[in-house]
N, C-alpha and C. Protein backbone atom coordinates (compact mmCIF):
# COMPACT_ATOMS: atom_id res chain seq x y z
N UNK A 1 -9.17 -13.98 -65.60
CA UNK A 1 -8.74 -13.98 -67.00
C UNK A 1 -8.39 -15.40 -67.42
N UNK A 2 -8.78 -15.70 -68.59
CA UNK A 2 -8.31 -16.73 -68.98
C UNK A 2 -7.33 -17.19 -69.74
N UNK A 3 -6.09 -17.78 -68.91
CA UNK A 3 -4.64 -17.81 -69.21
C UNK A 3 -4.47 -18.93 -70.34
N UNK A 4 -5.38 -19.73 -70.50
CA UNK A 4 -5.63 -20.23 -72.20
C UNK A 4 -5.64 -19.81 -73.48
N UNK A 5 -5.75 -18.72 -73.26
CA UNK A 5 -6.15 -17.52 -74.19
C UNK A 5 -4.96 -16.56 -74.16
N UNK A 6 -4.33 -16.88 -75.44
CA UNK A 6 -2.65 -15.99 -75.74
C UNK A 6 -3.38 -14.64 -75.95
N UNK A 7 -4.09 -14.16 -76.52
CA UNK A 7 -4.39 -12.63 -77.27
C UNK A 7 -4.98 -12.44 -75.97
N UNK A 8 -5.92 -12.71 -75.29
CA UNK A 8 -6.42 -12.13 -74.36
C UNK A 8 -5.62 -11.61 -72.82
N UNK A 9 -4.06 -13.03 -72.81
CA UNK A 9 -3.25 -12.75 -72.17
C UNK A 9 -2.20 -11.61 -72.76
N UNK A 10 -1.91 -11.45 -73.86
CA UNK A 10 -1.09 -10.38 -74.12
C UNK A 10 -1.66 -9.00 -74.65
N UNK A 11 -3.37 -8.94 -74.03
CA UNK A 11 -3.39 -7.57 -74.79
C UNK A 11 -3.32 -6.80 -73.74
N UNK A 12 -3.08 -5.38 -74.11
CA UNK A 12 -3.01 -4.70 -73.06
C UNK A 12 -3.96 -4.26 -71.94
N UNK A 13 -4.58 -5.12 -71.57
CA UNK A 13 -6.24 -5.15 -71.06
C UNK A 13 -7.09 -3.63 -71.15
N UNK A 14 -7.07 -3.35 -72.58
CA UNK A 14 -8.28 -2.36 -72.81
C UNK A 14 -9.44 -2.70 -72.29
N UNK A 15 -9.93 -4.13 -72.23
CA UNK A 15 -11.07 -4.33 -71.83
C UNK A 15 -11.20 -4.78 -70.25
N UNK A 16 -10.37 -4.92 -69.61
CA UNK A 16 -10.47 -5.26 -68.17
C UNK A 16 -10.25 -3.80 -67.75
N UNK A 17 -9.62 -2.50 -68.60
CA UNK A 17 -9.59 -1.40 -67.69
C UNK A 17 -11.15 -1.20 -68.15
N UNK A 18 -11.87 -0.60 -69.04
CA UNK A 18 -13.31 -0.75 -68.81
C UNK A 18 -14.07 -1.59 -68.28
N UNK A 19 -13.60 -2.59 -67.98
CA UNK A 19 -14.79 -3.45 -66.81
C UNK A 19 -14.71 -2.85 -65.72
N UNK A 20 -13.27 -2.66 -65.11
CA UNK A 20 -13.25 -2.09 -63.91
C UNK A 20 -13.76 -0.92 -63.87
N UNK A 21 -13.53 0.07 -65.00
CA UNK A 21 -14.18 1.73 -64.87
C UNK A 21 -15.43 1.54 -64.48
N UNK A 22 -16.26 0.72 -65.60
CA UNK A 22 -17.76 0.62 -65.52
C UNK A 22 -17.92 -0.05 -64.04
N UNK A 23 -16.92 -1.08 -63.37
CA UNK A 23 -17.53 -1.67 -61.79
C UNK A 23 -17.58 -0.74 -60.89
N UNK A 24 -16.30 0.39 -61.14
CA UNK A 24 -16.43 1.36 -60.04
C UNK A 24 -17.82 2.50 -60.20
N UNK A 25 -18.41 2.45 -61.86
CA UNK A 25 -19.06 3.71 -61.55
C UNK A 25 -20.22 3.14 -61.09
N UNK A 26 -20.68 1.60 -60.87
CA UNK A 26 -21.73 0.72 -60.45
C UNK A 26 -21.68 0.89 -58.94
N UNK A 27 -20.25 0.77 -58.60
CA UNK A 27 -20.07 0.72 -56.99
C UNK A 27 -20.52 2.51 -56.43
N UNK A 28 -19.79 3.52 -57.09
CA UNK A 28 -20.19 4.79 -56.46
C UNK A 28 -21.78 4.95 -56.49
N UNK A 29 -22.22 4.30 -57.49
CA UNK A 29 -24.01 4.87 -57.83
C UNK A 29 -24.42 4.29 -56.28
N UNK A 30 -24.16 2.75 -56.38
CA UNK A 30 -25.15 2.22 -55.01
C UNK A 30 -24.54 2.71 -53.75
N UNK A 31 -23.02 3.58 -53.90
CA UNK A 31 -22.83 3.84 -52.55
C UNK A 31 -23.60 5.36 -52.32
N UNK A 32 -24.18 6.08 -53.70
CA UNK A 32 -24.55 7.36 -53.59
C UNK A 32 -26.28 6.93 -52.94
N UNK A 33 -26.41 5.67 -53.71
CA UNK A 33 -28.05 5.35 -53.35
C UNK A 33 -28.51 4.90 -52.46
N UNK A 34 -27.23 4.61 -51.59
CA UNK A 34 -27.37 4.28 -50.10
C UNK A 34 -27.26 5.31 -49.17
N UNK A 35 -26.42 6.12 -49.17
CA UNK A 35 -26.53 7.16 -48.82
C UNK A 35 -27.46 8.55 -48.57
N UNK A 36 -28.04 8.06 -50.31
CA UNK A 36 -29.27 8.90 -49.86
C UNK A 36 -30.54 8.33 -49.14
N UNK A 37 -30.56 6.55 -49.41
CA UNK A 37 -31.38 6.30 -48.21
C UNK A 37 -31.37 6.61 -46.80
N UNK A 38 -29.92 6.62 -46.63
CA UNK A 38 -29.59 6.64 -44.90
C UNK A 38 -29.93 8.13 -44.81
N UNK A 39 -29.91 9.15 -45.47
CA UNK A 39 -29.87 10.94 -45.20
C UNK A 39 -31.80 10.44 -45.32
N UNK A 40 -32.12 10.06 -46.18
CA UNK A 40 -34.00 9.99 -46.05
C UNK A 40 -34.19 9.34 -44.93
N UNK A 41 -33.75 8.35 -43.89
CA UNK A 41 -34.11 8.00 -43.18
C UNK A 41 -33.75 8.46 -42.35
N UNK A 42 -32.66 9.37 -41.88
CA UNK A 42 -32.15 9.54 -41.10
C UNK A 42 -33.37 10.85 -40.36
C-alpha cells in the first residue's frame, strides 16, 4: 500500500478486501486444477 496516499491509507480497505477475495478464488481454482491433474495422472 502506498503510505503516501492519505485516502488510500485511511479507507477502510474495501478494495484490498476484494483483491484478496479475488487472490484467494485464483489460488483455490489452480489448487482445484492441480489436483485434477494429479487425480488424471494418477
Amino acid at each position: 500500500m502506498d503510505e503516501r496516499n492519505p485516502i488510500l491509507r485511511d479507507m477502510p480497505t474495501a478494495e484490498a478486501k476484494v483483491e484478496a477475495k479475488a487472490r484467494a478464488k485464483k489460488m483455490f481454482r489452480n489448487r482445484l486444477k492441480a489436483a485434477g491433474r494429479r487425480a488424471f495422472a494418477a
